[in-house]
N, C-alpha and C. Protein backbone atom coordinates (compact mmCIF):
# COMPACT_ATOMS: atom_id res chain seq x y z
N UNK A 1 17.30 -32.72 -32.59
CA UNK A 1 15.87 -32.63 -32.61
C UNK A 1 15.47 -31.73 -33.78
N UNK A 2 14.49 -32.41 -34.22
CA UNK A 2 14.23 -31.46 -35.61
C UNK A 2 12.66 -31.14 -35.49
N UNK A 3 12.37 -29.28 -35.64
CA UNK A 3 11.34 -28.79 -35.61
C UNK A 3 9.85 -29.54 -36.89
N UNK A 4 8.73 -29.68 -36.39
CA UNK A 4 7.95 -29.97 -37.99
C UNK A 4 7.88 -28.34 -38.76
N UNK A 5 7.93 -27.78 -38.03
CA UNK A 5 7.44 -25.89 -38.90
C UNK A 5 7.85 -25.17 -37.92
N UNK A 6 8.32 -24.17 -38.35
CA UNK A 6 8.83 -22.70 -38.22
C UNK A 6 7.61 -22.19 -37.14
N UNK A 7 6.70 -22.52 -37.32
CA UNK A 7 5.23 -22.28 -36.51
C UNK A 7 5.25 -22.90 -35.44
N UNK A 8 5.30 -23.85 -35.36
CA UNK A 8 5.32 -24.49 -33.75
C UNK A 8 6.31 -24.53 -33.21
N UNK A 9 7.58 -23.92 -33.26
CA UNK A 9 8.78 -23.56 -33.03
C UNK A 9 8.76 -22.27 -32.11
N UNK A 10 7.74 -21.39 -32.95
CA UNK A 10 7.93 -19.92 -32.85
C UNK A 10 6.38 -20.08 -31.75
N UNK A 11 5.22 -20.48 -31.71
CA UNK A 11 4.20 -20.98 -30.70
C UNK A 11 4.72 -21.26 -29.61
N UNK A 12 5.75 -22.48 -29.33
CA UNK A 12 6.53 -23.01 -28.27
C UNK A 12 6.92 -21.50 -28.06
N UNK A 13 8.54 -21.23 -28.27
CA UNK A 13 8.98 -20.27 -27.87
C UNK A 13 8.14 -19.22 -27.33
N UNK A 14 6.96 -18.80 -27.68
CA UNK A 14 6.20 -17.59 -26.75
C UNK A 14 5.22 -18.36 -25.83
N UNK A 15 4.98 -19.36 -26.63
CA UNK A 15 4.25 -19.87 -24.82
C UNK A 15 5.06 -19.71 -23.31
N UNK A 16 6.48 -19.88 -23.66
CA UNK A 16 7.54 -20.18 -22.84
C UNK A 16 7.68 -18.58 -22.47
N UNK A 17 7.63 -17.86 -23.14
CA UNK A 17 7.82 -15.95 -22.88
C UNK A 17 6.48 -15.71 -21.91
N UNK A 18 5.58 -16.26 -22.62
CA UNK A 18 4.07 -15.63 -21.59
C UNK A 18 4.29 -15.80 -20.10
N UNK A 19 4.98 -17.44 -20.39
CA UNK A 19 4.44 -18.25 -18.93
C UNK A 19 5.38 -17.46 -17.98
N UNK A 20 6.57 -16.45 -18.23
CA UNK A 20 7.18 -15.80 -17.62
C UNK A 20 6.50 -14.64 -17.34
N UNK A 21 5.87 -14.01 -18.29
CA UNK A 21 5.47 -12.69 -17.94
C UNK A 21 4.20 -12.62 -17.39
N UNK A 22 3.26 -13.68 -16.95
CA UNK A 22 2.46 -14.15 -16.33
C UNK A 22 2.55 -14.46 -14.75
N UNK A 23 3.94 -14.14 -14.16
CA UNK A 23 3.90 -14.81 -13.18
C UNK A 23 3.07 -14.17 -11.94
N UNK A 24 2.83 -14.57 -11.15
CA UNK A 24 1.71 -14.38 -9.88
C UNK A 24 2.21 -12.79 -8.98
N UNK A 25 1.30 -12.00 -9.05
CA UNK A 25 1.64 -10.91 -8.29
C UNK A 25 2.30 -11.04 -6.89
N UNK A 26 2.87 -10.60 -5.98
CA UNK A 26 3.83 -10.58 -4.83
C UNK A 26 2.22 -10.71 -3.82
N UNK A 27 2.40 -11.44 -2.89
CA UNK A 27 1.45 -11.47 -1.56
C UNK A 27 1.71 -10.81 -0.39
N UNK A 28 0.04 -10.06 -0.73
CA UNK A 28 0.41 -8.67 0.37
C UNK A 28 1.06 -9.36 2.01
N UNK A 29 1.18 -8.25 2.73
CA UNK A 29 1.48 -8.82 3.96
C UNK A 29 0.03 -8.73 4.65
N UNK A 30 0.03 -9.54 6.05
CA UNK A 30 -1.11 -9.78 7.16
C UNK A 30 -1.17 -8.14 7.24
N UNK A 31 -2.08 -7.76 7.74
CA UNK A 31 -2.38 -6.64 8.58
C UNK A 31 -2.46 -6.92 9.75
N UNK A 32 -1.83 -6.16 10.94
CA UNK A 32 -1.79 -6.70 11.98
C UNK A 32 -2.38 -6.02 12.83
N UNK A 33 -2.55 -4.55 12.40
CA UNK A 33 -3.08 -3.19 13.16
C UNK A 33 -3.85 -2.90 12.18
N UNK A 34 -4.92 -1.83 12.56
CA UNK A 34 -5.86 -1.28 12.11
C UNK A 34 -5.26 0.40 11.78
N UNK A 35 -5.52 1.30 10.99
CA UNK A 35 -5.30 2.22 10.56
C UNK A 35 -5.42 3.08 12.34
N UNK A 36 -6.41 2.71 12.56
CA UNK A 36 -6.91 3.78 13.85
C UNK A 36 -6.06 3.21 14.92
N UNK A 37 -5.62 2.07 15.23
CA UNK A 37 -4.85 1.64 15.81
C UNK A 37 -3.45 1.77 15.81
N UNK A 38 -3.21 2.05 15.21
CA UNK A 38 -1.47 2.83 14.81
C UNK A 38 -1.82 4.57 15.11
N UNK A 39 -2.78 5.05 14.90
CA UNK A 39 -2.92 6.32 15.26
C UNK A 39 -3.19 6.91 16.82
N UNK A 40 -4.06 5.91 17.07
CA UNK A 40 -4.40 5.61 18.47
C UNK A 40 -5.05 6.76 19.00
N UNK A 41 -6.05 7.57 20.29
CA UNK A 41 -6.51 8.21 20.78
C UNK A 41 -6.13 9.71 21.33
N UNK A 42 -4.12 9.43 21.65
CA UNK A 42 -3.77 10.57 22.27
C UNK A 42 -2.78 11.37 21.28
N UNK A 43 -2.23 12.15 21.84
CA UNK A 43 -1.40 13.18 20.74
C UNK A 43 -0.36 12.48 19.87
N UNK A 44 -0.07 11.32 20.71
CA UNK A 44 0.57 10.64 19.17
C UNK A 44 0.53 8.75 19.15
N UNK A 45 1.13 7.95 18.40
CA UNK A 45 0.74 6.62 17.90
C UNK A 45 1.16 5.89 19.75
N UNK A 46 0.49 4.90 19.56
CA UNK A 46 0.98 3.99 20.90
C UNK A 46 1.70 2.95 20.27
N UNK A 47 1.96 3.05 19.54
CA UNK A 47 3.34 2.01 18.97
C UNK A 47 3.89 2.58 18.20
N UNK A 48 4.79 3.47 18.45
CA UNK A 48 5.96 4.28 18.24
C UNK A 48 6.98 3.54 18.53
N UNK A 49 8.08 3.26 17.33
CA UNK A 49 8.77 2.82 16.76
C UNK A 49 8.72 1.11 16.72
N UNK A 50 7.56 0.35 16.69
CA UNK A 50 7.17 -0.55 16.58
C UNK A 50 7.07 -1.15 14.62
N UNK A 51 7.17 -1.83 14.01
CA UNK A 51 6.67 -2.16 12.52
C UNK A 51 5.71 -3.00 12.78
N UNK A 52 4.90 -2.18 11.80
CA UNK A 52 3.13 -2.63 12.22
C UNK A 52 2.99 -2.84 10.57
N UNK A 53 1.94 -3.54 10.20
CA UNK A 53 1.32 -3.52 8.91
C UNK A 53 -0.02 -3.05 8.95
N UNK A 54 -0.78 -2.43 8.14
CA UNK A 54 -1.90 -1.73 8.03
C UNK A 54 -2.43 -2.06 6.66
N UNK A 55 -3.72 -2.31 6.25
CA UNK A 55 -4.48 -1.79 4.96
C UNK A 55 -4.93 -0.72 4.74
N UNK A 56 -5.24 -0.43 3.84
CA UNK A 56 -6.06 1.16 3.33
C UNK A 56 -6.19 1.42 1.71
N UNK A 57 -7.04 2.55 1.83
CA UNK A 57 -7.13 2.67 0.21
C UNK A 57 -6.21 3.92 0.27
N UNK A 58 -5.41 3.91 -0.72
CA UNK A 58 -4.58 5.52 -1.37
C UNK A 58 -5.78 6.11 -1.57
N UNK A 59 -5.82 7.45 -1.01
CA UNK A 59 -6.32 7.95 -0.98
C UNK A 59 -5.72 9.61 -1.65
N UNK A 60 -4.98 9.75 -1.28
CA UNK A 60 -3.59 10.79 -1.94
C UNK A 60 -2.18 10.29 -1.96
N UNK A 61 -2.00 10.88 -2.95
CA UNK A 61 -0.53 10.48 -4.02
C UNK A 61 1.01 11.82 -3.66
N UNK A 62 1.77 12.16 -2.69
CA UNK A 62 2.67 13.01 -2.61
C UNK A 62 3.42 12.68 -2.96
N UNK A 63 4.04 11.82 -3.73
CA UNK A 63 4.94 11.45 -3.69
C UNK A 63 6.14 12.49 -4.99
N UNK A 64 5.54 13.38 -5.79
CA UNK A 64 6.47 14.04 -6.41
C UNK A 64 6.65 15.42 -5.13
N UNK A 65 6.04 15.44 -4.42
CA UNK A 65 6.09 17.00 -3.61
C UNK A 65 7.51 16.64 -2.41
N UNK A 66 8.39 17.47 -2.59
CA UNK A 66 9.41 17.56 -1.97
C UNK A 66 9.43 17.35 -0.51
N UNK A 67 8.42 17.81 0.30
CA UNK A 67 8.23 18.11 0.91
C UNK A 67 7.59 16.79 1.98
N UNK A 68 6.65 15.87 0.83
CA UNK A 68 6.36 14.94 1.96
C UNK A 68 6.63 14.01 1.34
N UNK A 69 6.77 13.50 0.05
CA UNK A 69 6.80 12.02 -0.39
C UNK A 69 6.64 10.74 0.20
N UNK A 70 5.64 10.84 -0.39
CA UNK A 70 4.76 10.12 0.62
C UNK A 70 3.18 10.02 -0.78
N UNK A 71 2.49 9.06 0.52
CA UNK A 71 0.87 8.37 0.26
C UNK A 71 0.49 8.65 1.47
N UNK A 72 -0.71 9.09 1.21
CA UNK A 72 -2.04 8.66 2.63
C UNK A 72 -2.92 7.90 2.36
N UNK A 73 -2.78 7.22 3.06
CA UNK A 73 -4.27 5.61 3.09
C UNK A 73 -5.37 6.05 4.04
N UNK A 74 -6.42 5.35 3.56
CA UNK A 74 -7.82 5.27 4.51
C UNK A 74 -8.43 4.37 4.39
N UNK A 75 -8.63 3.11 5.58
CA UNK A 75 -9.43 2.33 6.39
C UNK A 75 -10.63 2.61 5.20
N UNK A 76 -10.68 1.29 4.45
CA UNK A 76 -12.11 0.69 3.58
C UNK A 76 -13.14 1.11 4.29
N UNK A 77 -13.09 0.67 5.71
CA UNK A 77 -14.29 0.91 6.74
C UNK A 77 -13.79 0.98 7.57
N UNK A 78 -14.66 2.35 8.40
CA UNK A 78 -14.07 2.94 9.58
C UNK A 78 -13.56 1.45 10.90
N UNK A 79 -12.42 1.83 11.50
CA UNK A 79 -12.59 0.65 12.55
C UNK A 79 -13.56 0.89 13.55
N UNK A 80 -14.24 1.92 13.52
CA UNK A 80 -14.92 2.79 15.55
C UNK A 80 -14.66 2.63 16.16
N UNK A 81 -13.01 3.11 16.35
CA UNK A 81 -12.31 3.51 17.87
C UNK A 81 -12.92 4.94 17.93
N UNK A 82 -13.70 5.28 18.41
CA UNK A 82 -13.83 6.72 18.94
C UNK A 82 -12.66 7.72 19.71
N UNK A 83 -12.48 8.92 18.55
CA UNK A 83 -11.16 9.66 18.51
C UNK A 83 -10.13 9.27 17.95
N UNK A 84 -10.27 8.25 17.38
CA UNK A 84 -8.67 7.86 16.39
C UNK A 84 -9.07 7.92 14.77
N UNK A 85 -8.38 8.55 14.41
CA UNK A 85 -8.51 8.24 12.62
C UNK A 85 -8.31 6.85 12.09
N UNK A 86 -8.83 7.26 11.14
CA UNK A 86 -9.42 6.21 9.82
C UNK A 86 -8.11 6.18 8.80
N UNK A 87 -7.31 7.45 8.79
CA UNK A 87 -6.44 7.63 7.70
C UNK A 87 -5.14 7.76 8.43
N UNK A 88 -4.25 7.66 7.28
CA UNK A 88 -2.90 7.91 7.90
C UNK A 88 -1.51 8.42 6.74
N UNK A 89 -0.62 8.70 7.23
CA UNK A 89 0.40 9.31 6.17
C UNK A 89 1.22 8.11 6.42
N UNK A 90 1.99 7.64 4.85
CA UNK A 90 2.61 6.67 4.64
C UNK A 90 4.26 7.48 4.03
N UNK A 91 5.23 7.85 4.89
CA UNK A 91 6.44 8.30 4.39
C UNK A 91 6.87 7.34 3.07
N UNK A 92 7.29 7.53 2.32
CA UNK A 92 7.88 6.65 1.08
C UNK A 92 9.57 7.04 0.97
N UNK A 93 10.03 8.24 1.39
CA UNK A 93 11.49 9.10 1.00
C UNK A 93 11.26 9.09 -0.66
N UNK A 94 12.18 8.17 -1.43
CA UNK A 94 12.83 7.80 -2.51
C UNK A 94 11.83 6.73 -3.17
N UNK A 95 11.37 6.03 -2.22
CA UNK A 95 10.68 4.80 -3.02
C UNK A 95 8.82 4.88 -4.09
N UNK A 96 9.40 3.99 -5.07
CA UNK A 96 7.81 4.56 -5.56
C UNK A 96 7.30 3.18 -6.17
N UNK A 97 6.29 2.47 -5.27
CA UNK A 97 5.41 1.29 -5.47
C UNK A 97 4.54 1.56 -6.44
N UNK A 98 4.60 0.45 -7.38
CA UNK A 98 3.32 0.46 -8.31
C UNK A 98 2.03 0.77 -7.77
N UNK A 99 1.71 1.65 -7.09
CA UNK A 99 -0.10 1.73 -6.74
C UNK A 99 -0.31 2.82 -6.92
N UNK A 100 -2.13 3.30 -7.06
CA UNK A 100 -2.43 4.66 -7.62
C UNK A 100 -3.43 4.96 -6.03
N UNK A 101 -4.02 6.09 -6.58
CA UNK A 101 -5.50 6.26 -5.74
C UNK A 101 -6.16 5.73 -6.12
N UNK A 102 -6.73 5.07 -4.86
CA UNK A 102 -8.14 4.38 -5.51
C UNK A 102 -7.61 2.90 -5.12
N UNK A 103 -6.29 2.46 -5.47
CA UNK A 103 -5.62 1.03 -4.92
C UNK A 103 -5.87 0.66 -2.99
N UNK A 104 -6.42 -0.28 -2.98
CA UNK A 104 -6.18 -1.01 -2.17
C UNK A 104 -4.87 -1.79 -1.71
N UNK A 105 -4.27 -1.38 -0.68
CA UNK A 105 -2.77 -1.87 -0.25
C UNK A 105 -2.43 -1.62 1.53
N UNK A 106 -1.64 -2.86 1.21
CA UNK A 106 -0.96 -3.30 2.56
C UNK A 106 0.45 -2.16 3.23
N UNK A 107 0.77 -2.35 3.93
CA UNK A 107 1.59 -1.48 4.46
C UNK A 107 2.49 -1.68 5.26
N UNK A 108 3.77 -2.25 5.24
CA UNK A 108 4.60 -2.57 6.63
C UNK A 108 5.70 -1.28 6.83
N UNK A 109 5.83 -1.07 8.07
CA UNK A 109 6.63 0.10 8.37
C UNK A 109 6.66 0.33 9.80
N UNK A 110 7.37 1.42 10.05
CA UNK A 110 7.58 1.83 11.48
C UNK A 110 6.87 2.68 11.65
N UNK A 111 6.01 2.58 12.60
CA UNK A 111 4.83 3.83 13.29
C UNK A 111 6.03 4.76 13.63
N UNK A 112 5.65 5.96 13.68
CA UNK A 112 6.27 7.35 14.47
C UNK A 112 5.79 8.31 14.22
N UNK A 113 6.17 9.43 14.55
CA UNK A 113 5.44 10.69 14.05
C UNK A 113 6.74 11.75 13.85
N UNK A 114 6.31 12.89 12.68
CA UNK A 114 6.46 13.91 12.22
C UNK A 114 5.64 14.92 12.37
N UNK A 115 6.75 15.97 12.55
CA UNK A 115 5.67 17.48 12.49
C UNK A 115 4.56 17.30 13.03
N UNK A 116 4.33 16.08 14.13
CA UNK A 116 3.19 16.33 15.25
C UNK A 116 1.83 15.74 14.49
N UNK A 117 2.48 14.71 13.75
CA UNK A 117 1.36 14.30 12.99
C UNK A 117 2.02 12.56 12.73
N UNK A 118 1.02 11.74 13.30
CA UNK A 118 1.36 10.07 12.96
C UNK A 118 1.42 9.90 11.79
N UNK A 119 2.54 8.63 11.19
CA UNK A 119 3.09 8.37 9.91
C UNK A 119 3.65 7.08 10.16
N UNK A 120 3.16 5.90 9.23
CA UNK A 120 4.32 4.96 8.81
C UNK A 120 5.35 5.36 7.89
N UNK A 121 6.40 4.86 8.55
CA UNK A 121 7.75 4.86 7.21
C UNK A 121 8.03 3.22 6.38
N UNK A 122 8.16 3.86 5.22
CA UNK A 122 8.17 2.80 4.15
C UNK A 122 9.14 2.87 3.49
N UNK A 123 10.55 3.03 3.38
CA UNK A 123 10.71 3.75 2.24
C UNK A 123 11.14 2.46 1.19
N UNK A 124 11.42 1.29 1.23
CA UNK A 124 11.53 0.75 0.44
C UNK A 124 10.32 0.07 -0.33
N UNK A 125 10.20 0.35 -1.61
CA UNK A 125 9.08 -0.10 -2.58
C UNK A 125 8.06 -1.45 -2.15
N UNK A 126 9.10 -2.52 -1.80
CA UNK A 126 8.11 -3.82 -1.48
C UNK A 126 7.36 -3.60 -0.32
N UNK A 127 7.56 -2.42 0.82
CA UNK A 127 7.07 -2.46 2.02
C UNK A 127 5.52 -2.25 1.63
N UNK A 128 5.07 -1.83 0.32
CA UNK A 128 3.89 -0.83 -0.41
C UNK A 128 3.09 -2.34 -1.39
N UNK A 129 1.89 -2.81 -0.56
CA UNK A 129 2.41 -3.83 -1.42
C UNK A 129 0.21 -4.02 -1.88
N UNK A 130 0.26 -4.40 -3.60
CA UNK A 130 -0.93 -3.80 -4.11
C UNK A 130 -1.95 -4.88 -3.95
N UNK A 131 -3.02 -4.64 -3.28
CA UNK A 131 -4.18 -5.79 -2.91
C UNK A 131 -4.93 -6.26 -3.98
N UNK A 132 -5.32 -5.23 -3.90
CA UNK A 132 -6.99 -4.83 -5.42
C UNK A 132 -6.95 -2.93 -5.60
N UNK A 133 -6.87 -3.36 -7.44
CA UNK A 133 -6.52 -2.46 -8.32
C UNK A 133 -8.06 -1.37 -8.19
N UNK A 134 -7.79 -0.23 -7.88
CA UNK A 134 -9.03 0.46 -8.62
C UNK A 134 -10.31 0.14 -7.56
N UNK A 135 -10.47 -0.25 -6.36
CA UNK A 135 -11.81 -0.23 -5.38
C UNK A 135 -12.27 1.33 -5.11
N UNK A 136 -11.83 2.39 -5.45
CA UNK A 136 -11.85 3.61 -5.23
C UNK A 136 -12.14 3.97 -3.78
N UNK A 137 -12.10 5.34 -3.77
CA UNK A 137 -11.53 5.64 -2.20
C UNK A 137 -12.90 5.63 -1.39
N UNK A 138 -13.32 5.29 -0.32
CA UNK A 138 -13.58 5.77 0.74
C UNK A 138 -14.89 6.46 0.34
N UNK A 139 -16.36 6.07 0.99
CA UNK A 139 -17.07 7.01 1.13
C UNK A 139 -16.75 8.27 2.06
N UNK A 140 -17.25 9.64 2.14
CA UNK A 140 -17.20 10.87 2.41
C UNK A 140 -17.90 10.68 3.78
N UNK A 141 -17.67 10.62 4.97
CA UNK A 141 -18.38 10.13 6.32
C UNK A 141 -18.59 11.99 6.58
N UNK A 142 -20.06 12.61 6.88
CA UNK A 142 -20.30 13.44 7.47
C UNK A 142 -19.66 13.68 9.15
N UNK A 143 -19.33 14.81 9.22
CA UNK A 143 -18.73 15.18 10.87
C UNK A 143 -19.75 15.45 11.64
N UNK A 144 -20.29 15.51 12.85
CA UNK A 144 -20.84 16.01 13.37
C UNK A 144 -20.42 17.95 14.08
């Protein structure tokens, strides 16, 4: 097979590069629970050691702090379970998903709790998975 020009040779060839580096972002998972619903009403989650999926916006980024590495998400909009949070701590260990604050993302993991405080565990990267880039966090809901 013989090329007509060096140009449509070299056109072909990166059309063929794009159409790779183009390919379709990963599809989040269902949400199956609600943020407040994994947290639930009493001193700790009602589906403890269950894998639940959740949405939320990052809301904070721990993940260089030794200590928790980790994300906390918060419910776009409150669910109104009265007495359950809106937010939640997302363990990561080792793993670090492309998402920032402000990202919208899915969540699969095991409900449980730490230090007396509810947490999904994630630690592998795909469990972290990115909806919509940049919706920013959460209006500021006054307490009574």
């Amino acid at each position: 097979m013989r090329w007509r020009t060096p140009s449509v040779a070299l056109a072909t060839a990166l059309a063929l590069g794009l159409s790779v580096l183009t390919a379709p972002a990963a599809l989040a998972a269902t949400p199956d629970h609600s943020i407040a619903e994994v947290q639930g009403t009493g001193a700790s989650t009602p589906l403890a050691g269950q894998t639940v999926t959740v949405e939320g916006v990052v809301t904070a980024d721990y993940r260089g702090v030794s200590n928790f590495r980790g994300l906390f998400i918060q419910s776009a909009s409150p669910a109104g379970i009265a007495g359950a949070s809106d937010g939640l701590f997302v363990y990561l260990n080792q793993a670090n998903p492309a998402v920032s604050i402000g990202d919208l993302v899915t969540v699969t993991g095991v409900a449980g709790e730490n230090g007396g405080q509810t947490q999904i565990t994630a630690t592998a990267a795909d469990q972290v998975t990115l909806v919509t880039a940049a919706v920013e966090v959460p209006a500021a809901v006054p307490l009574p």
